[in-house]
N, C-alpha and C. Protein backbone atom coordinates (compact mmCIF):
# COMPACT_ATOMS: atom_id res chain seq x y z
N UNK A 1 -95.60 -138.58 111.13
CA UNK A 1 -96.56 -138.77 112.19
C UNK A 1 -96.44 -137.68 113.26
N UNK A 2 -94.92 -137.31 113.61
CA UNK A 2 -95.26 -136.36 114.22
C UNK A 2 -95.53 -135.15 114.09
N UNK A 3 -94.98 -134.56 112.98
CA UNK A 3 -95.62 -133.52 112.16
C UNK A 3 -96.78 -133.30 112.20
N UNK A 4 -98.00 -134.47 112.12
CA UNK A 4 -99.47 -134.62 111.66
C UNK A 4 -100.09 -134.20 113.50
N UNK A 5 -99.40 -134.53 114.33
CA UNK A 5 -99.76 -134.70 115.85
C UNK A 5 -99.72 -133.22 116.31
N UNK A 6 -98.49 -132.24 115.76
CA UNK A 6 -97.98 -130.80 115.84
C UNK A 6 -98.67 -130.36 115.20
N UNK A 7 -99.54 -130.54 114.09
CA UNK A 7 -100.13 -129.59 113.00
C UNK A 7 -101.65 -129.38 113.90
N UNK A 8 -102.13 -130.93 114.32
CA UNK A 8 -103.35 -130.90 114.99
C UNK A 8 -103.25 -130.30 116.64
N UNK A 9 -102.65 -130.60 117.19
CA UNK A 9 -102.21 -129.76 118.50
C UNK A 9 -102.67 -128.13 118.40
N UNK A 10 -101.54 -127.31 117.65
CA UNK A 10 -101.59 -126.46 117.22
C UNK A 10 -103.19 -125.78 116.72
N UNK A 11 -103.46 -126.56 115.46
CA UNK A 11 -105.26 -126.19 115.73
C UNK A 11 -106.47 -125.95 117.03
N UNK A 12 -106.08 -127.21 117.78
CA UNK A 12 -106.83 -127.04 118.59
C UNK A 12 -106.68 -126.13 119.61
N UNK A 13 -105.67 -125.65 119.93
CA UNK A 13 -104.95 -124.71 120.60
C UNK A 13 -105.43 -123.08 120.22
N UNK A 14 -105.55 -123.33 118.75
CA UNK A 14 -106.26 -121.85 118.04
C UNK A 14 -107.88 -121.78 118.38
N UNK A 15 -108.04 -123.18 118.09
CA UNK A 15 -109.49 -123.10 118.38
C UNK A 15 -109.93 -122.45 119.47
N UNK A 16 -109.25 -123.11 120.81
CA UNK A 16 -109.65 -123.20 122.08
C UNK A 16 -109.22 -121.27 122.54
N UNK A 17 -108.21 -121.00 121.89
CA UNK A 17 -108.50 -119.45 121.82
C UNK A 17 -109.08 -118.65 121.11
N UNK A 18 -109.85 -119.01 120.43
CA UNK A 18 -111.22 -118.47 119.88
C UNK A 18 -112.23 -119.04 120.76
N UNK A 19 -112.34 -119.57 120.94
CA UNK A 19 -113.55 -119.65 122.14
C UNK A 19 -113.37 -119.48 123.09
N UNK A 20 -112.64 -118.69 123.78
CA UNK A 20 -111.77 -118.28 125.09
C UNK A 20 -112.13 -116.72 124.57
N UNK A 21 -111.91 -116.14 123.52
CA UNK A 21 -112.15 -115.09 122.99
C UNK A 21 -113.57 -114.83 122.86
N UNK A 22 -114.57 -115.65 122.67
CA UNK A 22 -115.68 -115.48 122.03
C UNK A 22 -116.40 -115.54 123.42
N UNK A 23 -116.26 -116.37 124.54
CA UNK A 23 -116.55 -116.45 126.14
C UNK A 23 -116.78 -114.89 126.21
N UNK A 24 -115.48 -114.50 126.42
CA UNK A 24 -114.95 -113.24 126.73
C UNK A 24 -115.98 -112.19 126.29
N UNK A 25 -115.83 -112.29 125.42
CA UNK A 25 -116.60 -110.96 124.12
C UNK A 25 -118.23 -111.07 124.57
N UNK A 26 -118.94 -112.10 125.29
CA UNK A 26 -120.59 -112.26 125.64
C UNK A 26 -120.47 -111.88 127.25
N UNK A 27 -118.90 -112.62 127.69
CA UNK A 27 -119.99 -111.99 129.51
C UNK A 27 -119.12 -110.37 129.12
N UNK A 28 -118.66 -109.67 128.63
CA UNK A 28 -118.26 -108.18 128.70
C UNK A 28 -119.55 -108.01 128.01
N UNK A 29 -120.27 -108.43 127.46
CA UNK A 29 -121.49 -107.57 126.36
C UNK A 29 -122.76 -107.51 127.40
N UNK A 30 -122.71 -108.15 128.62
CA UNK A 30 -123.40 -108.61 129.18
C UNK A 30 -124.96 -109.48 128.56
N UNK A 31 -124.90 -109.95 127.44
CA UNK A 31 -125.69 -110.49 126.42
C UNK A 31 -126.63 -111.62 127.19
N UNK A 32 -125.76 -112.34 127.76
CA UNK A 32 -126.04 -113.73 128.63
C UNK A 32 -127.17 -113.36 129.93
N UNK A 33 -126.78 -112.15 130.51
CA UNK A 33 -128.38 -111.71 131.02
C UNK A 33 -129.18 -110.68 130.55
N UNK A 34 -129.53 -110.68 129.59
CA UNK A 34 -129.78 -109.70 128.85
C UNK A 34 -131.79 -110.29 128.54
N UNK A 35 -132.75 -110.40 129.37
CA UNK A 35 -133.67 -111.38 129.39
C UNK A 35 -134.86 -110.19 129.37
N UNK A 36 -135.91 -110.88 129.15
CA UNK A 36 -137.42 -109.98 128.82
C UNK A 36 -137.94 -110.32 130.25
N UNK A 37 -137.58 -109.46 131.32
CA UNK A 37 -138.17 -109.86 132.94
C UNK A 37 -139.55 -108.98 132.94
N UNK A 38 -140.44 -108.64 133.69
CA UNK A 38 -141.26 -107.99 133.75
C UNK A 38 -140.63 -106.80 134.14
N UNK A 39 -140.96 -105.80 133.46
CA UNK A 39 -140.58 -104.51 134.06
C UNK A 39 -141.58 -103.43 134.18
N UNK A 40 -141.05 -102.08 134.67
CA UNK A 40 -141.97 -101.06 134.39
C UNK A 40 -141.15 -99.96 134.18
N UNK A 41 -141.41 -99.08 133.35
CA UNK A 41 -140.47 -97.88 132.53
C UNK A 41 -140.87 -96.20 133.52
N UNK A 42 -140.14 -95.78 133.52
CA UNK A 42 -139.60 -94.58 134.30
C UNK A 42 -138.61 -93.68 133.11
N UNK A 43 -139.31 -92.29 133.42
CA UNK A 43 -138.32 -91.65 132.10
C UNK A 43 -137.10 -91.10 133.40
N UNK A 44 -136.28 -90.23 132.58
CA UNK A 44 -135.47 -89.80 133.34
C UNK A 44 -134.64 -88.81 132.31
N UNK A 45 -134.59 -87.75 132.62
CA UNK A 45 -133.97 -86.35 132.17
C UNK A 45 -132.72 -85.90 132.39
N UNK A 46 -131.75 -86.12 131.30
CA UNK A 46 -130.52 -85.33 131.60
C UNK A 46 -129.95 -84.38 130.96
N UNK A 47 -129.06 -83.32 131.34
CA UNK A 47 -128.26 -82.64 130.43
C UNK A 47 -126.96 -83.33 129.48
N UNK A 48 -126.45 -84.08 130.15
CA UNK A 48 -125.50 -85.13 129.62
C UNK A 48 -125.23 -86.32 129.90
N UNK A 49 -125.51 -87.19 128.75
CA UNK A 49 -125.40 -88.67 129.59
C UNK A 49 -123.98 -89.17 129.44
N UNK A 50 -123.25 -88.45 128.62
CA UNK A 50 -121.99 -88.92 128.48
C UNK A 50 -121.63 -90.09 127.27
N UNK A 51 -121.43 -91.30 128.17
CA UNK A 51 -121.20 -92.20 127.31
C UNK A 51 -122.36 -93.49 127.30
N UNK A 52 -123.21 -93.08 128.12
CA UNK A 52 -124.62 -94.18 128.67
C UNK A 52 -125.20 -94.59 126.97
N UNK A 53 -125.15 -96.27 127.51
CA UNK A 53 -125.70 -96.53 126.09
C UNK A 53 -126.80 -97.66 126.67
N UNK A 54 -128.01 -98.02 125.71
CA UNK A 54 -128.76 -98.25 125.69
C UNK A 54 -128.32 -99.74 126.63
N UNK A 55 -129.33 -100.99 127.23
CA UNK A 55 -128.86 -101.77 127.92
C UNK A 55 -128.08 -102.00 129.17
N UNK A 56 -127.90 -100.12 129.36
CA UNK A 56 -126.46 -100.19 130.67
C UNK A 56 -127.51 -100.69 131.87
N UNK A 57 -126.74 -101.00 132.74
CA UNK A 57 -127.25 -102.00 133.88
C UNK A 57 -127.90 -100.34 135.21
N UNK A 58 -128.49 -100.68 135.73
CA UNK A 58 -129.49 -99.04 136.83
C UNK A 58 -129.42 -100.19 138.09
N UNK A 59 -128.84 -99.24 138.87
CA UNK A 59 -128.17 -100.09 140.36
C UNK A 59 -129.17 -99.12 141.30
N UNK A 60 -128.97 -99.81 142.35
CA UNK A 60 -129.52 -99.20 143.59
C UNK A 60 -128.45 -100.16 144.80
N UNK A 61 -127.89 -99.27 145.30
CA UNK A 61 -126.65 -99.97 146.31
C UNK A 61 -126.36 -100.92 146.08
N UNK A 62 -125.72 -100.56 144.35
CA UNK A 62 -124.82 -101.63 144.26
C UNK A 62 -125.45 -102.69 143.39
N UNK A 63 -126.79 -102.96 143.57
CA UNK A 63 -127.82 -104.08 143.38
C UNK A 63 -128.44 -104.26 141.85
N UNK A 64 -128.23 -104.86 140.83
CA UNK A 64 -128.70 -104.60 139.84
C UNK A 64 -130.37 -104.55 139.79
N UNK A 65 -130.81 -103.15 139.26
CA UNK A 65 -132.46 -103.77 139.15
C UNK A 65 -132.97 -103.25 137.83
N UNK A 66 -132.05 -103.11 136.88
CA UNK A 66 -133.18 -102.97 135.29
C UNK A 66 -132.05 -102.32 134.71
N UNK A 67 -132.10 -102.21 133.65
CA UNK A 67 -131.57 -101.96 132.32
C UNK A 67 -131.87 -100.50 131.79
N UNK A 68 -131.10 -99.70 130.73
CA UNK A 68 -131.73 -98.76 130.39
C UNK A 68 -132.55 -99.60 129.48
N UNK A 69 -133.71 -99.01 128.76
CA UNK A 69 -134.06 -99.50 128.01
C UNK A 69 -134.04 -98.70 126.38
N UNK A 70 -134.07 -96.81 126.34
CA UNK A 70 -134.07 -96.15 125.52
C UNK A 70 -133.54 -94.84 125.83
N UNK A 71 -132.91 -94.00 124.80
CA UNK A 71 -132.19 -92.72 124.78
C UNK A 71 -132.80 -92.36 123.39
N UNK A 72 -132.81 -91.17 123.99
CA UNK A 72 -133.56 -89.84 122.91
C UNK A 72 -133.33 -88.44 123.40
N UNK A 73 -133.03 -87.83 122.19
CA UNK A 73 -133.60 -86.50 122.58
C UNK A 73 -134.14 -85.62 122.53
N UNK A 74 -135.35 -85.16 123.59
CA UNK A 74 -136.05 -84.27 123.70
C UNK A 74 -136.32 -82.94 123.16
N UNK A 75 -136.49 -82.59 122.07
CA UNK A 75 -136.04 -81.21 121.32
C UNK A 75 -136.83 -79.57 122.14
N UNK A 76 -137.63 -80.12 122.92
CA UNK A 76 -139.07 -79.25 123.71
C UNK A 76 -137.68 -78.99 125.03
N UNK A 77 -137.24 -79.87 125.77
CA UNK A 77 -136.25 -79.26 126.81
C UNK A 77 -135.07 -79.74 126.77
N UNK A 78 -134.60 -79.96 125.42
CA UNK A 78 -133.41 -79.82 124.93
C UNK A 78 -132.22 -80.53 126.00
N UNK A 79 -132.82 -82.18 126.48
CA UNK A 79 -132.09 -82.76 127.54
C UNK A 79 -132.12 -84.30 126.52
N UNK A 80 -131.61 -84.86 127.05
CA UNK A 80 -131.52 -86.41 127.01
C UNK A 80 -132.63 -87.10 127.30
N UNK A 81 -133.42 -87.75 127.05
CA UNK A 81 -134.42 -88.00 127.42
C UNK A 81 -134.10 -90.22 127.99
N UNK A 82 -134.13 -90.55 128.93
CA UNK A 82 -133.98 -91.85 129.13
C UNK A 82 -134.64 -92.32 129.84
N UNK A 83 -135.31 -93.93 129.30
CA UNK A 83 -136.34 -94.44 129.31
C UNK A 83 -135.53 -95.92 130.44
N UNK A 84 -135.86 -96.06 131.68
CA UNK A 84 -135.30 -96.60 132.49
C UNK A 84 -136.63 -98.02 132.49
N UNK A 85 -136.07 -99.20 132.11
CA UNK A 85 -136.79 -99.98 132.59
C UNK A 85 -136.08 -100.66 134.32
N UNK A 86 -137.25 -100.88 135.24
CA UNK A 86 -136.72 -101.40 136.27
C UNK A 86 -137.67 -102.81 136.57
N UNK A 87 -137.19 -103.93 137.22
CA UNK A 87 -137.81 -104.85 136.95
C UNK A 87 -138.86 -105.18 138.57
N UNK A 88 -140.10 -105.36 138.17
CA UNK A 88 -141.06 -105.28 138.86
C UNK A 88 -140.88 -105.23 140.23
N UNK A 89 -139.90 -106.29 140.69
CA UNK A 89 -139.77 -106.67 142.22
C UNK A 89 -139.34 -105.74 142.92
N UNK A 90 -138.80 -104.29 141.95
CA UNK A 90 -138.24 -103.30 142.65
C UNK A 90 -139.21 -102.37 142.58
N UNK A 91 -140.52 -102.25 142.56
CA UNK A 91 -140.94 -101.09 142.79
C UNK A 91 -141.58 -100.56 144.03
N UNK A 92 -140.62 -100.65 144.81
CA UNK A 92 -140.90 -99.76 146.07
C UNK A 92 -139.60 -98.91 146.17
N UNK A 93 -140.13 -97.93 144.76
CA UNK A 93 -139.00 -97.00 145.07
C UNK A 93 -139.60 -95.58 145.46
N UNK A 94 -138.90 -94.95 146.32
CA UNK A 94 -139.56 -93.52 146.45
C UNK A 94 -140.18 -92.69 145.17
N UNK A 95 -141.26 -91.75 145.16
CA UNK A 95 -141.03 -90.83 143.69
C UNK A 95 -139.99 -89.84 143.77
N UNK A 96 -139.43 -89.72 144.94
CA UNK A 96 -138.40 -88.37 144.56
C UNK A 96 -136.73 -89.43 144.70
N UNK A 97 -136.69 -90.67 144.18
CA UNK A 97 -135.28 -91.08 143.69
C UNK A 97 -134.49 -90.01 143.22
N UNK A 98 -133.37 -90.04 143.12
CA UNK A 98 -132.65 -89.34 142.05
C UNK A 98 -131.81 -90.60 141.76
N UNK A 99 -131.58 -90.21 140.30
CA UNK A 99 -131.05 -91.07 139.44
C UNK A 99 -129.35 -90.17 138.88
N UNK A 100 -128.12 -90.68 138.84
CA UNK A 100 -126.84 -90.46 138.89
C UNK A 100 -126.11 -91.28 137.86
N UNK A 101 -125.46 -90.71 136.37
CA UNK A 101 -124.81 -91.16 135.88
C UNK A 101 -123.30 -91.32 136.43
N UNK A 102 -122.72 -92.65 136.33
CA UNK A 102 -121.79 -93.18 136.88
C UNK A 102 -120.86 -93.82 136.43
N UNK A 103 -119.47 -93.73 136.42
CA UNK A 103 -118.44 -94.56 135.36
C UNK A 103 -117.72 -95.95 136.31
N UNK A 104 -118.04 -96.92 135.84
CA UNK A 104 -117.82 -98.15 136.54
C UNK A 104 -116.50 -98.55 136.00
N UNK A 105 -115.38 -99.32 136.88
CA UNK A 105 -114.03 -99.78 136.32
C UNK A 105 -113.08 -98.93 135.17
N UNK A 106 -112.20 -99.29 134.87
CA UNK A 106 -111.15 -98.78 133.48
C UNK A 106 -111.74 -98.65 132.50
N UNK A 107 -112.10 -99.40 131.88
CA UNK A 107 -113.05 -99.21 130.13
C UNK A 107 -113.84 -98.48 130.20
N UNK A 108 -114.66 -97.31 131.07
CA UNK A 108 -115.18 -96.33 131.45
C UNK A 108 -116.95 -97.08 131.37
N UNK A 109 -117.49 -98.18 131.31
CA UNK A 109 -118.16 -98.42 130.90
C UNK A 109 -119.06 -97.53 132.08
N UNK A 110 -120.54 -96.86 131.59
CA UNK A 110 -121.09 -96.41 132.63
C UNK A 110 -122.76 -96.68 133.15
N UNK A 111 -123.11 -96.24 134.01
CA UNK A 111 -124.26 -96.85 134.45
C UNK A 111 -125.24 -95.99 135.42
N UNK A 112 -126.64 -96.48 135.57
CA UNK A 112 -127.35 -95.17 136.56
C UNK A 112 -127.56 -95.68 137.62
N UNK A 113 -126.96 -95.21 138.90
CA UNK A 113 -127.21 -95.17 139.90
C UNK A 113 -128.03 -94.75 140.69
N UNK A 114 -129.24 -95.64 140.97
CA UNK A 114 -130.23 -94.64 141.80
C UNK A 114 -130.33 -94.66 143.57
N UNK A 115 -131.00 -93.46 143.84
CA UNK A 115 -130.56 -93.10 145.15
C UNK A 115 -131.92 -92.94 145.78
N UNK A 116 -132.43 -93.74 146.63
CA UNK A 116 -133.54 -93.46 146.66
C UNK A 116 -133.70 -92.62 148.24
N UNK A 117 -135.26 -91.29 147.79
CA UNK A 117 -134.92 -90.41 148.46
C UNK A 117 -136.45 -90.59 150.11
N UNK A 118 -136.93 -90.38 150.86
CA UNK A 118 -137.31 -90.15 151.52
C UNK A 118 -139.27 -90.31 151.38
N UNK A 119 -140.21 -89.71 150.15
CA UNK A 119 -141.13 -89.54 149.68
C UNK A 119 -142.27 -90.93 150.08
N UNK A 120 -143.35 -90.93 150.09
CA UNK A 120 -143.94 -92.14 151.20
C UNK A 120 -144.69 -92.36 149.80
N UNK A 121 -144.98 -91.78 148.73
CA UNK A 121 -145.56 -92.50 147.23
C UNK A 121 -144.46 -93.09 146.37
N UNK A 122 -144.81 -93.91 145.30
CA UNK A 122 -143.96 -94.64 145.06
C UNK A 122 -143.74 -94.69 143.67
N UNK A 123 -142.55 -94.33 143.22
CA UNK A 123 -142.75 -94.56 141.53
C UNK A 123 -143.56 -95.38 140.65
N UNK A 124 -144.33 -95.24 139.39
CA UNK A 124 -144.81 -95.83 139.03
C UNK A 124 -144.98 -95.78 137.76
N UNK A 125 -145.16 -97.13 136.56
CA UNK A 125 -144.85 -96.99 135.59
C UNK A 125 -145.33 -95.79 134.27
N UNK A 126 -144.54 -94.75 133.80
CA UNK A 126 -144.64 -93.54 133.29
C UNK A 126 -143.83 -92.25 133.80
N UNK A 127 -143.86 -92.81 135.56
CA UNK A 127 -143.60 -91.29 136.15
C UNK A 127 -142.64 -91.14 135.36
N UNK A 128 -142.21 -89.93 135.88
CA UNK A 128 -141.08 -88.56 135.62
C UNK A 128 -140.19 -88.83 136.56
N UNK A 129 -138.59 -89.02 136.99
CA UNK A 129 -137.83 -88.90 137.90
C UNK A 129 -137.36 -87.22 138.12
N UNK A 130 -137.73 -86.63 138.71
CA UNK A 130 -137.10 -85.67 139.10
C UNK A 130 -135.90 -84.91 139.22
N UNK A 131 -135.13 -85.77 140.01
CA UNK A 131 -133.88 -85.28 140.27
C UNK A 131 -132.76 -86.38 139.73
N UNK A 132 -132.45 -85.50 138.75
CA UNK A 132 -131.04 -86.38 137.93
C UNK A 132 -130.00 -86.00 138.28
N UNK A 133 -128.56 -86.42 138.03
CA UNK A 133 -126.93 -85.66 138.00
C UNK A 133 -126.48 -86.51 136.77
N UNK A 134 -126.04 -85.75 136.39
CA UNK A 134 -125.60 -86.07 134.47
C UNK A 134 -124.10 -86.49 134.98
N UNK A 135 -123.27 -87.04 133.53
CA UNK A 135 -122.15 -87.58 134.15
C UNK A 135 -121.24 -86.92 133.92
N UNK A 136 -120.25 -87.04 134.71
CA UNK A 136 -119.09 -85.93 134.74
C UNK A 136 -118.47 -86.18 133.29
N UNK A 137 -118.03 -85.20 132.60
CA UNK A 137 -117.13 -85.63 131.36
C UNK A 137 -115.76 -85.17 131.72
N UNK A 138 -114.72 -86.19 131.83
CA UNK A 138 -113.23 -85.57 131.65
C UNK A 138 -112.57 -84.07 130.73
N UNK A 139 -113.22 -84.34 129.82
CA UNK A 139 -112.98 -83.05 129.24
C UNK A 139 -113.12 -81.70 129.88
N UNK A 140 -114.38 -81.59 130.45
CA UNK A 140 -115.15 -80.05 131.05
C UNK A 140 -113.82 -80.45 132.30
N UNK A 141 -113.90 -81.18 132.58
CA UNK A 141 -112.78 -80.82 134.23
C UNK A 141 -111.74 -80.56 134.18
N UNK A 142 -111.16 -81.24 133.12
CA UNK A 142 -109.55 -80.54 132.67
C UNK A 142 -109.63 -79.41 132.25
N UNK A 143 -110.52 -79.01 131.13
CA UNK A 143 -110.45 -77.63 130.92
C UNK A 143 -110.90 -76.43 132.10
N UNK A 144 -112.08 -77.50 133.34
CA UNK A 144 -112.06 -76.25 134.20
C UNK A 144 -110.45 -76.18 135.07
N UNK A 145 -110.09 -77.20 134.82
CA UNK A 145 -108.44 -76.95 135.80
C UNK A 145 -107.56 -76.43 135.37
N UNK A 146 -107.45 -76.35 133.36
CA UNK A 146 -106.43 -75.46 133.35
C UNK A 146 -107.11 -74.35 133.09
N UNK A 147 -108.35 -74.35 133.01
CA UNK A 147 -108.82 -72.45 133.09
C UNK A 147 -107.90 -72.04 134.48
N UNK A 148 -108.60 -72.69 135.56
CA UNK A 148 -108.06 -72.25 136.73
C UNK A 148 -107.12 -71.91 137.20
N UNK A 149 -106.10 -73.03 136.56
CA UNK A 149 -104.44 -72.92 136.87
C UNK A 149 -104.20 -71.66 135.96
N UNK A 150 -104.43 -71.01 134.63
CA UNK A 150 -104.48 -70.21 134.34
C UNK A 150 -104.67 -68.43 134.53
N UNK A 151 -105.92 -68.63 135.31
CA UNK A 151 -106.24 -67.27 136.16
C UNK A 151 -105.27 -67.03 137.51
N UNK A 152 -104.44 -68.07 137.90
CA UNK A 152 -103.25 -67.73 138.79
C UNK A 152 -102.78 -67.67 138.80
């Protein structure tokens, strides 16, 4: 009997860390808000997006307001081409935003930060964003530091 009490204990114990695991694995995927809101799409042009993958979350101080929605690339200007959905309630954004790839926490996960700039018209669904900053890659900086440390 008690054997039978230890054997079942034990199960449930596995269980309950698989679903402790499986919790885990949906709010990191961010899946759970992951919803069809009304939006409107904005492209956006980079030289490097780094590690930006489709779904990453597009902030404005901090504030979540849309999702990427698509990555491609442009073979005509040979950039990144990304398709920013932002969700309706935010469109009073300047047209001259600039948009900023960004590495959020340890797991490098990253995201676009937009900055909105001064301009009295207002983005609208199709425009062109203008002014991008691609994301820093660790690599190019180490190698510009030991170029550097090098030439001295």
């Amino acid at each position: 009997m008690k054997q039978r009490f230890l054997e079942v204990s034990v199960g449930l114990f596995v269980l309950l860390g698989i679903a402790a695991l499986f919790y885990l694995a949906i709010q990191v995927s961010n899946i759970a808000e992951y919803r069809d809101r009304d939006t409107y799409e904005v492209l956006a042009y980079f030289d490097n997006i780094g590690g930006l993958k489709v779904r990453a979350p597009i902030t404005v101080s901090g504030v979540r307001v849309g999702r990427v929605a698509d990555i491609a690339y442009d073979p005509e200007r040979f950039q990144a081409r990304v398709t920013l959905a932002i969700q309706s309630a935010h469109d009073h954004l300047p047209a001259d935003t600039q948009a900023s790839i960004f590495t959020a926490g340890l797991l490098g996960e990253q995201y676009i930060g937009l900055e909105p700039g001064g301009d009295f018209e207002m983005l609208q669904a199709g425009d062109e964003m203008l002014f991008t900053q691609s994301a820093l890659v660790l690599e190019n900086m180490i190698g510009r530091f030991l170029t550097n440390m090098s030439a001295d």
